[in-house]
Protein backbone atom coordinates (compact mmCIF):
# COMPACT_ATOMS: atom_id res chain seq x y z
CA UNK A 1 128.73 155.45 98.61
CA UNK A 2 129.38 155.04 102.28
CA UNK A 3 129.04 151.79 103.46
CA UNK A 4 125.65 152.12 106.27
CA UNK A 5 124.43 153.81 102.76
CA UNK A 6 125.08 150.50 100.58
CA UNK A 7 123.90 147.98 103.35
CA UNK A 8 120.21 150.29 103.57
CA UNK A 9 120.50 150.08 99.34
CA UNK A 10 121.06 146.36 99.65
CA UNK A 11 118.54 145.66 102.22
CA UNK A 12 116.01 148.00 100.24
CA UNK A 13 116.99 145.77 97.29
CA UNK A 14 116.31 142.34 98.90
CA UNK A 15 112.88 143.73 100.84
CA UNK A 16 111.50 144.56 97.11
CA UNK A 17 112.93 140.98 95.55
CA UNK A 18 111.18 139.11 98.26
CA UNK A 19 108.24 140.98 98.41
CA UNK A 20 107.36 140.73 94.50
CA UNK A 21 108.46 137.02 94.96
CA UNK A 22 106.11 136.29 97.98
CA UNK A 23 103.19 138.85 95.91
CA UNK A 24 103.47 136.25 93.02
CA UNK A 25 104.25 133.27 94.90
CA UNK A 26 100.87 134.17 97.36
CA UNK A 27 98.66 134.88 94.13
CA UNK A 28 99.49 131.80 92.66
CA UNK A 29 98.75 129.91 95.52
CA UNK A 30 95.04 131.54 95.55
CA UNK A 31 94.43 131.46 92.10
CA UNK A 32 95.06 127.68 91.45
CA UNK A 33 95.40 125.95 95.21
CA UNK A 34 92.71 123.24 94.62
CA UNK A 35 92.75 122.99 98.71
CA UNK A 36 91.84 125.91 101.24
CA UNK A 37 93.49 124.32 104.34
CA UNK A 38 96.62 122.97 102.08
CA UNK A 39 96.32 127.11 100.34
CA UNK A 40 96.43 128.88 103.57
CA UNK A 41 99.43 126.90 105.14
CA UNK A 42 101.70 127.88 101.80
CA UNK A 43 100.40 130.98 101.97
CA UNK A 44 101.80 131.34 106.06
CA UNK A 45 105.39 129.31 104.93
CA UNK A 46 105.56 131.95 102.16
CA UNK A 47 105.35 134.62 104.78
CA UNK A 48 107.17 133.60 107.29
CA UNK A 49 110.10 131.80 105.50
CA UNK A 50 111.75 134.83 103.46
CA UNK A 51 112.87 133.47 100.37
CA UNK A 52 113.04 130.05 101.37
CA UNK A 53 109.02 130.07 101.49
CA UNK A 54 108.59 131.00 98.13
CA UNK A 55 111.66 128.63 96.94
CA UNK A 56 110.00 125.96 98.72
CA UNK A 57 106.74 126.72 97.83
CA UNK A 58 107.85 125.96 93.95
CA UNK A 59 109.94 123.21 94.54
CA UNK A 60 107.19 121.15 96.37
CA UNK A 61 103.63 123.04 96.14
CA UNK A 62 102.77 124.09 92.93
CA UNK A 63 99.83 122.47 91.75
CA UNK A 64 101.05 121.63 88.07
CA UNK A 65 97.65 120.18 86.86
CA UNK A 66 96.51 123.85 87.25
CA UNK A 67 99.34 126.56 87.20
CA UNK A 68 99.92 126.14 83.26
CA UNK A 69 102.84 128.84 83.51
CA UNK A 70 104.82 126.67 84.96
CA UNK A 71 103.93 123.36 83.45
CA UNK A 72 106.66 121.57 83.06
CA UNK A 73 108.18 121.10 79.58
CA UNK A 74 109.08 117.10 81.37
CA UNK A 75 105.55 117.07 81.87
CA UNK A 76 104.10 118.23 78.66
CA UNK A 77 106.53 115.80 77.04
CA UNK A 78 104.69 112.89 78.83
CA UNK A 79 101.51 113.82 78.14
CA UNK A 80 102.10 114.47 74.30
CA UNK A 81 103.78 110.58 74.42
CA UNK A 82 100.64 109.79 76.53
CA UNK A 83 98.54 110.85 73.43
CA UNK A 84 100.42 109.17 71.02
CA UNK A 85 101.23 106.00 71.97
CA UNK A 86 98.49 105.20 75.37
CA UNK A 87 95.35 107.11 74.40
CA UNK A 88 92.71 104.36 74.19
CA UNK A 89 89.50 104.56 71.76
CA UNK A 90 86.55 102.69 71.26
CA UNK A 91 86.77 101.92 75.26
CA UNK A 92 84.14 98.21 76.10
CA UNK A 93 83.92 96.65 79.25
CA UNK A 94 80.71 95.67 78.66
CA UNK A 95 82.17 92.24 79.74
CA UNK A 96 82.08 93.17 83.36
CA UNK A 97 79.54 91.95 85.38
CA UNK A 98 77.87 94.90 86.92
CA UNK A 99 77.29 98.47 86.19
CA UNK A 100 79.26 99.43 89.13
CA UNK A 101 82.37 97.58 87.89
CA UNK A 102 81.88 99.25 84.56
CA UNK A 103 81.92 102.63 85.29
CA UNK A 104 84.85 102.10 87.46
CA UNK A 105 86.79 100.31 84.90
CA UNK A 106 85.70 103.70 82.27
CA UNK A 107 87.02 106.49 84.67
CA UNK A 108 90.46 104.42 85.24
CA UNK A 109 90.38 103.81 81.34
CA UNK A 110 90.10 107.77 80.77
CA UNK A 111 92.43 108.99 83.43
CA UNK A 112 94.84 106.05 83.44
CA UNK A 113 94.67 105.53 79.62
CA UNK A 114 94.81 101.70 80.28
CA UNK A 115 91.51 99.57 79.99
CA UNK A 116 90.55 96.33 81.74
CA UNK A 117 91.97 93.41 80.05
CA UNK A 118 90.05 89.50 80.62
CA UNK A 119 92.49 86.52 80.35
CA UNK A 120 94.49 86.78 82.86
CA UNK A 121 96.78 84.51 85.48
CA UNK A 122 97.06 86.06 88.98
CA UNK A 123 99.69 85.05 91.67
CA UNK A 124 99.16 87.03 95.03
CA UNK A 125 102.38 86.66 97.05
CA UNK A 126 102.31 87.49 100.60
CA UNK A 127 105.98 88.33 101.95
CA UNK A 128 109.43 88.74 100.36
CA UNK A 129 110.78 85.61 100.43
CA UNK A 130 108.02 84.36 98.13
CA UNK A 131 107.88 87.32 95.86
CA UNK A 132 111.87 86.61 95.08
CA UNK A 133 111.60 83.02 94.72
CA UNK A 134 108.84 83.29 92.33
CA UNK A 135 111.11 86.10 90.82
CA UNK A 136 113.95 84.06 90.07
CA UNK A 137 111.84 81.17 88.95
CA UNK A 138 110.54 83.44 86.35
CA UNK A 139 113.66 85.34 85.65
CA UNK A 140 115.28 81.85 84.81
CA UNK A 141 113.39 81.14 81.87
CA UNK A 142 113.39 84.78 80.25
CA UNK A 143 114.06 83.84 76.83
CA UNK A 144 114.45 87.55 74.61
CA UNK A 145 114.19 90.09 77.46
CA UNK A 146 113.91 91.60 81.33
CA UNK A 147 113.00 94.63 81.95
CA UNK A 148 113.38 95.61 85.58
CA UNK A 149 112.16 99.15 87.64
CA UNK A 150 112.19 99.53 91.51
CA UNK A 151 112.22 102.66 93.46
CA UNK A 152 114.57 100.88 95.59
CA UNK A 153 117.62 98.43 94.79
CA UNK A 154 119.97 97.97 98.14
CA UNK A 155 123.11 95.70 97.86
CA UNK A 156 122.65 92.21 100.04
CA UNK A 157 122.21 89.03 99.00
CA UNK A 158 118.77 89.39 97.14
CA UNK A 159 120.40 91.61 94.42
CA UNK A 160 122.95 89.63 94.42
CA UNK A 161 120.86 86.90 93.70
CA UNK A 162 119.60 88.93 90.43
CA UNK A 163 123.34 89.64 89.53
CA UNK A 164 123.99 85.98 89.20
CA UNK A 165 120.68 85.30 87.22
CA UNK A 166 121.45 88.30 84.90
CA UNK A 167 124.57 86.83 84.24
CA UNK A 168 123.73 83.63 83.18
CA UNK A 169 120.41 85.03 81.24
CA UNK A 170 122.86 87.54 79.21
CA UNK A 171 125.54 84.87 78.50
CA UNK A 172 122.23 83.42 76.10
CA UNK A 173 121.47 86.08 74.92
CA UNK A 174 119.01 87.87 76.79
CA UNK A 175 118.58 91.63 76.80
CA UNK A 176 118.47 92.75 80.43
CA UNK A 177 117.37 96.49 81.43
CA UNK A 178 116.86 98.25 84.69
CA UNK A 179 115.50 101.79 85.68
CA UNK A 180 116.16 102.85 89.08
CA UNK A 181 114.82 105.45 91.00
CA UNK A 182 118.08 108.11 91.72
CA UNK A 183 117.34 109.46 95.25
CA UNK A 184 115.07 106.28 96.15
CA UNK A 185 118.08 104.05 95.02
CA UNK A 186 120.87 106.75 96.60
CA UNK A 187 122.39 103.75 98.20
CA UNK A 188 123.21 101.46 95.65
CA UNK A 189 126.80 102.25 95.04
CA UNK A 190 128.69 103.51 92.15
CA UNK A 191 130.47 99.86 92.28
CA UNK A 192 127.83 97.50 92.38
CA UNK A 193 125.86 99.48 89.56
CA UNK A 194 129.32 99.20 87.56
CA UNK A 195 129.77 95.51 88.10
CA UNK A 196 125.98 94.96 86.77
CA UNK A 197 127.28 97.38 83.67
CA UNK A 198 130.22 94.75 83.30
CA UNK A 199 128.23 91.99 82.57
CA UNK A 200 125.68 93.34 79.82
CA UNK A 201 122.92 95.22 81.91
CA UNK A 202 121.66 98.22 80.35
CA UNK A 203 121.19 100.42 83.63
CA UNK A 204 120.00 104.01 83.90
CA UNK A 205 118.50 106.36 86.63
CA UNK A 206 114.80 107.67 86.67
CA UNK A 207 114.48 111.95 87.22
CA UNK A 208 118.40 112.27 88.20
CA UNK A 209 119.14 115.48 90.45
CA UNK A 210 120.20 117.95 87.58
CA UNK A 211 120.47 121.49 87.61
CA UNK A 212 118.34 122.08 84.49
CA UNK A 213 115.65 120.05 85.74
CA UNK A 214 115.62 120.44 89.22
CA UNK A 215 112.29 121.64 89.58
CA UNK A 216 110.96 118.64 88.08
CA UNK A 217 113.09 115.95 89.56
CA UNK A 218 113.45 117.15 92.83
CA UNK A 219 110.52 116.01 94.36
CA UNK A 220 108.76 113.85 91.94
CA UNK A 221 110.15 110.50 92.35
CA UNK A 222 109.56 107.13 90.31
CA UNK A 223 108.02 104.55 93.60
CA UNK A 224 106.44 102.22 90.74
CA UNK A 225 107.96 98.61 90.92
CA UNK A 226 107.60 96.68 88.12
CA UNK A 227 109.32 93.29 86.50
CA UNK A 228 108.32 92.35 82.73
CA UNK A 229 109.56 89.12 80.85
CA UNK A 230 109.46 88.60 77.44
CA UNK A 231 106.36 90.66 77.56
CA UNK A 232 104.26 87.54 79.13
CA UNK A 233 105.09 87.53 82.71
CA UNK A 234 104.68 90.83 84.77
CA UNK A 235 105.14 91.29 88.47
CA UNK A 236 104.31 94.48 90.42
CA UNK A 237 103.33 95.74 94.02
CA UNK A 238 105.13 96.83 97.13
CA UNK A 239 108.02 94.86 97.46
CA UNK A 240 111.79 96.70 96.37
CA UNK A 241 115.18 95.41 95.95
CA UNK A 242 116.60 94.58 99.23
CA UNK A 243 117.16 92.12 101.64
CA UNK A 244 114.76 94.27 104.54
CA UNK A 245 112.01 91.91 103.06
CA UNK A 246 113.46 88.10 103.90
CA UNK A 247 115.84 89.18 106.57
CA UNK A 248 115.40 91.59 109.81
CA UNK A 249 118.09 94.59 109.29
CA UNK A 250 116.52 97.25 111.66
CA UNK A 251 114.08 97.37 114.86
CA UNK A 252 111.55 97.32 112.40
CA UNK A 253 112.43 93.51 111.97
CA UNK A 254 111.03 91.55 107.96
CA UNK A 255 109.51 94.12 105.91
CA UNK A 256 105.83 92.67 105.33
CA UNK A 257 104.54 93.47 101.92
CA UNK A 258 102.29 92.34 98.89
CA UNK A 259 102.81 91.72 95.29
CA UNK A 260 101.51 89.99 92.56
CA UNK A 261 102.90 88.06 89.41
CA UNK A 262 100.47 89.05 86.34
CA UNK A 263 100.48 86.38 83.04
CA UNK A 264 98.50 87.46 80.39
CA UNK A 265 97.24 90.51 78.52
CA UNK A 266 97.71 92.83 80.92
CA UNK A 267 101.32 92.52 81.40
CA UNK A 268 101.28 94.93 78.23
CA UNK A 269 99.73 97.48 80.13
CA UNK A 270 102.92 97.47 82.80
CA UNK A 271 104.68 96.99 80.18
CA UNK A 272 104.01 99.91 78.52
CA UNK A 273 104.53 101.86 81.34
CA UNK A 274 108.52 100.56 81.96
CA UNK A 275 108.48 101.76 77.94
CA UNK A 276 107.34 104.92 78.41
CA UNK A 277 109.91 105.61 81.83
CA UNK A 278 112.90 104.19 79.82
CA UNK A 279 112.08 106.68 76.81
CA UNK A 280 112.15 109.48 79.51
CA UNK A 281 114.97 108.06 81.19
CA UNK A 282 117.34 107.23 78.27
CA UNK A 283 115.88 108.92 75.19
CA UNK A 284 116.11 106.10 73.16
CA UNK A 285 113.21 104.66 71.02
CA UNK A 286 114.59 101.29 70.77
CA UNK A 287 111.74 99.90 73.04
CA UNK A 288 109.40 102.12 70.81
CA UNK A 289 109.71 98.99 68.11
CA UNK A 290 106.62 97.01 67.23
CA UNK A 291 108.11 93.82 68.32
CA UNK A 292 108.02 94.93 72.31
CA UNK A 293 103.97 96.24 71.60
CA UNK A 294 102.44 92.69 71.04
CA UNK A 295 99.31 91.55 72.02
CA UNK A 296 100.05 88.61 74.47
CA UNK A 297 97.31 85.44 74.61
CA UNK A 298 95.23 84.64 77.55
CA UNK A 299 96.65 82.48 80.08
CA UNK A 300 93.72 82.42 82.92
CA UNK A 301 89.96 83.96 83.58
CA UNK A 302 91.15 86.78 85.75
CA UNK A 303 90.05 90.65 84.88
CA UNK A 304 93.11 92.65 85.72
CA UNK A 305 93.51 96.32 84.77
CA UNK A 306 96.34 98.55 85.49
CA UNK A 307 96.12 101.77 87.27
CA UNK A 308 99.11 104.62 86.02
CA UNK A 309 99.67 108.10 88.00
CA UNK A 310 102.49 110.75 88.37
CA UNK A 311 103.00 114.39 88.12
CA UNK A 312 102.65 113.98 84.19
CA UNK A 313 98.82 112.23 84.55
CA UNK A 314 95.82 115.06 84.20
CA UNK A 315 93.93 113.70 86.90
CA UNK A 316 95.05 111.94 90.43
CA UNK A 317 94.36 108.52 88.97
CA UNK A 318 95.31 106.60 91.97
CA UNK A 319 93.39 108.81 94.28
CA UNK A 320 90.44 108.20 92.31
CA UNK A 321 90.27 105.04 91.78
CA UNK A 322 90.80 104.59 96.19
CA UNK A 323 88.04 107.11 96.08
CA UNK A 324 85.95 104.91 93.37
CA UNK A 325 86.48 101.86 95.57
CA UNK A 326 85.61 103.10 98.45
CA UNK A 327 82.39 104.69 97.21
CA UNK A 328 81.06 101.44 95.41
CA UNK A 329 81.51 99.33 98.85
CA UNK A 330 78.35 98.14 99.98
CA UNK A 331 79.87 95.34 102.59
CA UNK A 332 82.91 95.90 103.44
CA UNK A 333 86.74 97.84 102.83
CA UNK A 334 90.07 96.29 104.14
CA UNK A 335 92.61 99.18 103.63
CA UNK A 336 96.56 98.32 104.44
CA UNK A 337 98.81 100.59 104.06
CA UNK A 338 101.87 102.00 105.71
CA UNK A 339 101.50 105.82 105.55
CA UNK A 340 97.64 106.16 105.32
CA UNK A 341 97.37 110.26 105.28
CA UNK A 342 94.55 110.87 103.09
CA UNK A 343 93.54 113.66 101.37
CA UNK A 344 90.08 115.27 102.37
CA UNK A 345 87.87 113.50 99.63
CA UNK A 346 89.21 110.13 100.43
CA UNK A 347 89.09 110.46 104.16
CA UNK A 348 85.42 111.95 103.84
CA UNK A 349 84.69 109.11 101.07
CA UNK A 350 85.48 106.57 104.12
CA UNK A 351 84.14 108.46 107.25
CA UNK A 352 80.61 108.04 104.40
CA UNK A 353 81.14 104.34 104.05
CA UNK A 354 81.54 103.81 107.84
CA UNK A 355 78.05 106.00 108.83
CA UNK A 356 76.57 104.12 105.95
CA UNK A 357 77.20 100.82 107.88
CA UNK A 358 80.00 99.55 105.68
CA UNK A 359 82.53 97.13 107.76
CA UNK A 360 85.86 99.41 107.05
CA UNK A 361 88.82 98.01 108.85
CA UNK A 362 92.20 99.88 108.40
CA UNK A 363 95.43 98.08 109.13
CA UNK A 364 98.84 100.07 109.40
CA UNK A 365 101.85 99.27 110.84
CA UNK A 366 102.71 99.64 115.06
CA UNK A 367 106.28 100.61 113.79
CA UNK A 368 106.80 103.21 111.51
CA UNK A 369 110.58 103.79 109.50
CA UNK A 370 109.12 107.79 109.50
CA UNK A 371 107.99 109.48 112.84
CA UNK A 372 106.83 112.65 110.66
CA UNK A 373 104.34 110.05 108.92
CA UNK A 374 103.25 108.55 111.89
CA UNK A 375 102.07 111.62 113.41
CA UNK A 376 100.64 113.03 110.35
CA UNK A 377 98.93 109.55 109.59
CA UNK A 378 97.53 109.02 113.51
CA UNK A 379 96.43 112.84 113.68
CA UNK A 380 93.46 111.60 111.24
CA UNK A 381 92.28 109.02 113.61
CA UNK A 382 89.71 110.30 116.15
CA UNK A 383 87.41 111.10 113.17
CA UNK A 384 87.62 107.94 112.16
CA UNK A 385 87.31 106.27 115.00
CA UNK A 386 84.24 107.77 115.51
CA UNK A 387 82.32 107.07 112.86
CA UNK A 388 83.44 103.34 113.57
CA UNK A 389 86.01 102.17 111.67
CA UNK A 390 88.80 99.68 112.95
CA UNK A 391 91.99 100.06 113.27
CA UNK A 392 94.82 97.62 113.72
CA UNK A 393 98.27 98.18 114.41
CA UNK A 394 100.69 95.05 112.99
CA UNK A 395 103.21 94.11 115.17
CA UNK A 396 105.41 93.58 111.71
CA UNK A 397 106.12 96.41 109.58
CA UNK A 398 103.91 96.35 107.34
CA UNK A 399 104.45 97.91 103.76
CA UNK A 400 101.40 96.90 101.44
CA UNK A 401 99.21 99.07 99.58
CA UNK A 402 96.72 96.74 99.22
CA UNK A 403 92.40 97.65 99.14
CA UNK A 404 90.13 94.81 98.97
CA UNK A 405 86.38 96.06 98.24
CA UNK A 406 83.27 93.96 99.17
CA UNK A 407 85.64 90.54 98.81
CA UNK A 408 85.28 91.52 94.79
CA UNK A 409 87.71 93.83 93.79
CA UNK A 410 91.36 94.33 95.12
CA UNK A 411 94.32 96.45 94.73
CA UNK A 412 97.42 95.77 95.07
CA UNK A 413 100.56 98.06 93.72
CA UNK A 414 103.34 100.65 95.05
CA UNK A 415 100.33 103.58 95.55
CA UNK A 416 100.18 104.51 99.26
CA UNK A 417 97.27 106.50 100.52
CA UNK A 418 98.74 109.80 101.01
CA UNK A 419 99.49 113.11 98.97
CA UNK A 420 102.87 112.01 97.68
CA UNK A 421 101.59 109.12 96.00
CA UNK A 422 98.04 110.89 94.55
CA UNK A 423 99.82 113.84 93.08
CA UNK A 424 103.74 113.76 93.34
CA UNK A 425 104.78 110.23 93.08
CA UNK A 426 104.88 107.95 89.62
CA UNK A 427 102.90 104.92 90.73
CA UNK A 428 101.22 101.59 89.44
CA UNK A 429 98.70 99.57 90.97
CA UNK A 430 96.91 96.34 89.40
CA UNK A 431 93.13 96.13 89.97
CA UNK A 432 91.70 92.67 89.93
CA UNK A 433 88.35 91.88 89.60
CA UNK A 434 88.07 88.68 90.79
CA UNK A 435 85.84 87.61 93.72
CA UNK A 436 88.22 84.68 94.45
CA UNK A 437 91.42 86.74 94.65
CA UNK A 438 89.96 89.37 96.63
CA UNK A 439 88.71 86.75 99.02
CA UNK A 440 92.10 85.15 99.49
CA UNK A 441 93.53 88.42 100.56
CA UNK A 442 90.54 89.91 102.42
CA UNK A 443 91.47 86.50 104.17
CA UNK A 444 94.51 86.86 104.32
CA UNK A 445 93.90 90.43 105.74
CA UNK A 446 91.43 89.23 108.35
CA UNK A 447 94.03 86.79 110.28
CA UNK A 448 96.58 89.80 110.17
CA UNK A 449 94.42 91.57 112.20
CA UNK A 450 93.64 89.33 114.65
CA UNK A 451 97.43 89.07 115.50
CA UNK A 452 97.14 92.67 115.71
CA UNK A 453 96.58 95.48 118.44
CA UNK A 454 93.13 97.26 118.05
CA UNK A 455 93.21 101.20 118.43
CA UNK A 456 90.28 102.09 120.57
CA UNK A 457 88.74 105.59 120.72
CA UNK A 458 89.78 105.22 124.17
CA UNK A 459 92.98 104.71 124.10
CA UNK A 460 93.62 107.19 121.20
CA UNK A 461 92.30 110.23 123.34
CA UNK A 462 94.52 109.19 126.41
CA UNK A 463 97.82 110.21 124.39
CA UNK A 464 99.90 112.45 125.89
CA UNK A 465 99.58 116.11 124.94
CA UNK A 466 102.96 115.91 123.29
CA UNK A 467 102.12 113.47 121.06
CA UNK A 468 98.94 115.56 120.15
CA UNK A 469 100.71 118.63 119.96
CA UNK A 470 103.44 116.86 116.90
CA UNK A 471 100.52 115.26 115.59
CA UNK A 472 99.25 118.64 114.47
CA UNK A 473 102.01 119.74 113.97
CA UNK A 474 103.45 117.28 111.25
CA UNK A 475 99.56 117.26 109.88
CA UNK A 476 100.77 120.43 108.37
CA UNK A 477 103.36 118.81 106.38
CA UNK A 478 100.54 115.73 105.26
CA UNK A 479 101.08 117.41 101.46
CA UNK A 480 105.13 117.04 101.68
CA UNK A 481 105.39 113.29 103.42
């Protein structure tokens, strides 16, 4: 065969690969896209990326609650240990004091698996240099076990601060483990997680970049945070690993972020999440054991329940619960958050509570360490700021993902309010209900935003045409950021 004869085969070959592909990849997208604006721009990346659309379009857009073909075996795995070991029965939070409270604490209970749990001790700590120093306090007097999982560990002095305490803690006899996150943790060196090795720590990665699971790892990432001692003391929220939080590294000076220590029952409930990623990340059952399941005694007269989501969960728990929230506000919503790109229901939920004369003040950084995010996140704000809600732009950089609901309720955790974290991301948020802790951070929230810069309607529509122009631009992407 002549060789302008085998090119024409070739490209003959390749037109009929990519159009099946694209055929398949386009059907798919129709038959189980659960959004028509999110549908239609796969469908147009399909087209016009040849190959690469379709490639991409698997990697990062297939809706796996709904395309069963390719369902994950990862993910059926988690769900089967979901049924076996998190499934709740005989759910009763009649204790609650309203009906409102109750049926939110039932749909997180059936889509999260974990109930609402009374008893509870509740320390909200409001920047990094308090979250570690309440950290190490409580690290110090681990007396059987830590077990440790952050999206993000950087080397500096605050894990080097946990290196030393680890040290000491394993030289008595304490079992110390850590998950980390491998692409969110992609700069803690080879090294440093060998010299924690040397000294007793049991460390492993969460969804490692491997061929045979690609699909699955690649862009499902582990963002929950989480810190459990002896199975009493739990700590989760915002904050990672790294000295960005007590020391200014960047333009974007002191991280400012949430968290909050949890003693009581429902440090089981985290704790059985850090169980369930170290089964998945290690395959042992060692954690499994009876001992690490125990019911823990009350320690305070706070209602805390956890809230659990990820690419494995059947439903978007964390969007629902936002969506929950913001639905059973009849005051007022304080929303911070860092990369607030919300998807439809959520942003109409709010636009409702705002024309229904609810007080709904967003706060969000001025700063942002992503300029895609920022333009996808501020391309949502005309609508908003015409139906009257406030937004404030912190002169820190602000990383909480904290909700506080009628001064009653609040949320704080490692769930942003953005596609990633409703359907992509593993996340955990704790829900307190608690009238005096959501006070002291709707407080709390209040004086942040009076050191803040309001963004008027006015001053929103006077951007330049450039910035409008990448704003809709990167609003295309919302579903990949």
């Amino acid at each position: 065969m002549s060789q302008p004869n085998l090119c024409v085969l070739l490209l003959l070959i390749f037109s009929i690969i990519y159009s099946v592909l694209s055929l398949i990849a386009i059907a798919t997208i129709i038959l189980y896209g659960s959004n028509p604006s999110k549908s239609l721009g796969w469908i147009l990346i399909v087209i016009t990326l040849p190959i690469g659309g379709v490639l991409l379009y698997v990697l990062f857009g297939v809706n796996r609650r709904e395309f069963k073909i390719l369902t994950l075996k990862e993910t059926e795995k988690r769900r089967l240990y979901d049924s076996n070991y998190l499934s709740k029965s005989n759910v009763d939070h009649s204790f609650l004091p309203t009906l409102k409270q109750r049926k939110l604490a039932n749909l997180i209970a059936k889509s999260s698996n974990f109930v609402a749990l009374e008893g509870n001790d509740v320390t909200v700590l409001n920047t990094g240099t308090q979250t570690y120093k309440l950290m190490f306090d409580k690290l110090k007097k681990a007396k059987n076990y830590i077990h440790i999982q952050f999206y993000i560990f950087e080397e500096g002095d605050v894990l080097d601060e946990f290196y030393k305490i680890f040290k000491n803690k394993i030289k008595e006899g304490v079992t110390v483990r850590i998950l980390y996150d491998a692409i969110g943790s992609m700069s803690w060196s080879n090294k440093s997680i060998k010299r924690f090795k040397n000294i007793g720590v049991e460390i492993s990665p969460i969804l490692p970049i491997k061929f045979g699971s690609i699909l699955f790892n690649l862009n499902f990432r582990n963002h929950r945070k989480i810190i459990v001692i002896d199975g009493e003391v739990g700590f989760t929220g915002g904050v990672n690993i790294s000295d960005k939080y007590v020391r200014s590294l960047s333009k974007l000076g002191i991280w400012d972020d949430e968290h909050v220590c949890i003693e009581g029952p429902a440090v089981q409930s985290l704790h059985e999440i850090f169980i369930k990623d170290y089964y998945f990340a290690t395959g042992k059952e060692v954690l499994l054991e009876e001992k690490y399941h125990k019911s823990i005694e009350k320690k305070g007269d706070k209602i805390v329940q956890i809230v659990a989501s990820g690419p494995d969960s059947e439903y978007s728990s964390i969007m629902q619960q936002y969506a929950m929230l913001i639905y059973m506000a009849d005051d007022n919503i304080y929303i911070a958050n860092p990369y607030f790109i919300p998807t439809k229901s959520v942003l109409e939920a709010i636009k409702i509570a705002a024309l229904s004369n609810v007080k709904v003040k967003l706060l969000i950084p001025a700063q942002s360490d992503s300029k895609m995010a920022k333009y996808s996140m501020y391309s949502n704000f005309k609508q908003l700021l015409k139906v009257g809600v406030k937004i404030y732009r912190s002169p820190n950089f602000l990383h909480s993902k904290v909700i506080v609901i009628d001064n009653e309720l609040a949320s704080i955790g490692s769930g942003n309010f953005d596609h990633r974290s409703f359907d992509q991301n593993f996340e955990a948020n704790a829900l307190i209900y608690s009238s005096d802790v959501a006070t002291e951070i709707a407080g709390r929230f209040e004086k942040n935003c009076e050191k803040a810069n309001e963004l008027t309607l006015e001053e929103h529509e006077s951007r330049s045409l450039g910035n409008k122009l990448l704003e809709g631009v990167f609003r295309l992407f919302s579903p990949l950021l």
